[in-house]
Protein backbone atom coordinates (compact mmCIF):
# COMPACT_ATOMS: atom_id res chain seq x y z
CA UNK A 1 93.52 116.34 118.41
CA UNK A 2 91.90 115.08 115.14
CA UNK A 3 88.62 116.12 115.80
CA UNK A 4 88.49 118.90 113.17
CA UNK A 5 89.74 116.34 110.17
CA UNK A 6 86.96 113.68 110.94
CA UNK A 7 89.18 110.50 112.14
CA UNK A 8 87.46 107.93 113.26
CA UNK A 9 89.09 107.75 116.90
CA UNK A 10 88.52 104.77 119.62
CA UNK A 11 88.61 105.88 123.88
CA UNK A 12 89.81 103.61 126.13
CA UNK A 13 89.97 104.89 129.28
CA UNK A 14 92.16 102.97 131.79
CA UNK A 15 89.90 101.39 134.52
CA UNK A 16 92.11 98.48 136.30
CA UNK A 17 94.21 98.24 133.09
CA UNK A 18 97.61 99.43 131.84
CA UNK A 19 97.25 102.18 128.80
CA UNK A 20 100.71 101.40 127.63
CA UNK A 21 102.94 98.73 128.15
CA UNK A 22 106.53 97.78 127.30
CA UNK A 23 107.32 98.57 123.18
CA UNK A 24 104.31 100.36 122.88
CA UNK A 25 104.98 103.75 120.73
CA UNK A 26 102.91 106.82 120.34
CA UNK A 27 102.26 108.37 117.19
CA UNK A 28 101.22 111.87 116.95
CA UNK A 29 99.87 113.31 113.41
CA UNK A 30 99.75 117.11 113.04
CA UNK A 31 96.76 119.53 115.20
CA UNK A 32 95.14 120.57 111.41
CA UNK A 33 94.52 117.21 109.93
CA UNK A 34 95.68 114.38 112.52
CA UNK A 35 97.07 111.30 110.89
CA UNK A 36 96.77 110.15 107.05
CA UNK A 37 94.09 107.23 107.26
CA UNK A 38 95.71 104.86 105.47
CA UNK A 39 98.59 105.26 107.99
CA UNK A 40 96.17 105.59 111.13
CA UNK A 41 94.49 102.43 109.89
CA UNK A 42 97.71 100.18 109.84
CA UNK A 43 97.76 100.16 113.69
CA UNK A 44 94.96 97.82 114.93
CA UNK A 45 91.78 99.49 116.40
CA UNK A 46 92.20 97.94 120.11
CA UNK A 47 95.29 99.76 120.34
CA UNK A 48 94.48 103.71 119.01
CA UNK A 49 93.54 105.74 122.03
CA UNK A 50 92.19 109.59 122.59
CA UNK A 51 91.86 111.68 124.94
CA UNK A 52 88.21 112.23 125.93
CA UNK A 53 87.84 116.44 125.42
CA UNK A 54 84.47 119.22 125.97
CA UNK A 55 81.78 118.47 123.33
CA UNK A 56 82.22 122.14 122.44
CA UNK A 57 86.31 121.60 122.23
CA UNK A 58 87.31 121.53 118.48
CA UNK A 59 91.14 120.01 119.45
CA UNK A 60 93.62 119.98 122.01
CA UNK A 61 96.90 121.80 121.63
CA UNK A 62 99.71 119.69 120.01
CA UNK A 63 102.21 119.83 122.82
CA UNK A 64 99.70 119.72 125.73
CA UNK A 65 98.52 116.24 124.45
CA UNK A 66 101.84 114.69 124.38
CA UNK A 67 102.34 116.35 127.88
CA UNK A 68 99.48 114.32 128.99
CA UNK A 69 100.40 111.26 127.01
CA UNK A 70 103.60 110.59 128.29
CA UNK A 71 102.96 111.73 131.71
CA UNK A 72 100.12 109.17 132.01
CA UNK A 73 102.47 106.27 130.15
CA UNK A 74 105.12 107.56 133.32
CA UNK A 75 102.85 107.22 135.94
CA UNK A 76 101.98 103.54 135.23
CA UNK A 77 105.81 102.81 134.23
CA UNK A 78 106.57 104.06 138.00
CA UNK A 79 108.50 106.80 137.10
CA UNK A 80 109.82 108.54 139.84
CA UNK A 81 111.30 111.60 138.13
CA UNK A 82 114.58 113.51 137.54
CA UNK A 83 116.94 114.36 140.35
């Protein structure tokens, strides 16, 4: 997602523990530049995560990320869906 403006971004990738928990937000910055640093940098390191891509993949589409985002954040909530 930021790839092509040169953030610094952190992976965590969720091996026994919960990506998101209750209050947690997600913050999305635009697919051409990501998020300002100075705004990216007021949220503590521990707690920025990415979504591991391809080497060779410059970004992933906009909407597709928060697809995955809040899908993921669902599944470990126990959503059960609609209906």
């Amino acid at each position: 997602m930021c790839a092509s403006a040169g953030a610094q971004l952190h992976l965590i990738e969720p091996l026994g523990f919960p990506l998101v928990r209750p209050g947690d937000v997600f913050v999305f910055g635009p697919e051409s530049r990501g998020l300002a640093p100075a705004f990216r940098e007021t949220f503590p390191p521990g707690r920025r995560i990415r979504l591991p891509m391809r080497p060779d993949n410059r970004s992933l589409n906009l909407s597709n990320t928060v697809a995955i985002v809040v899908y993921e954040a669902w599944r470990q909530n126990g959503y059960q869906g609609g209906a």
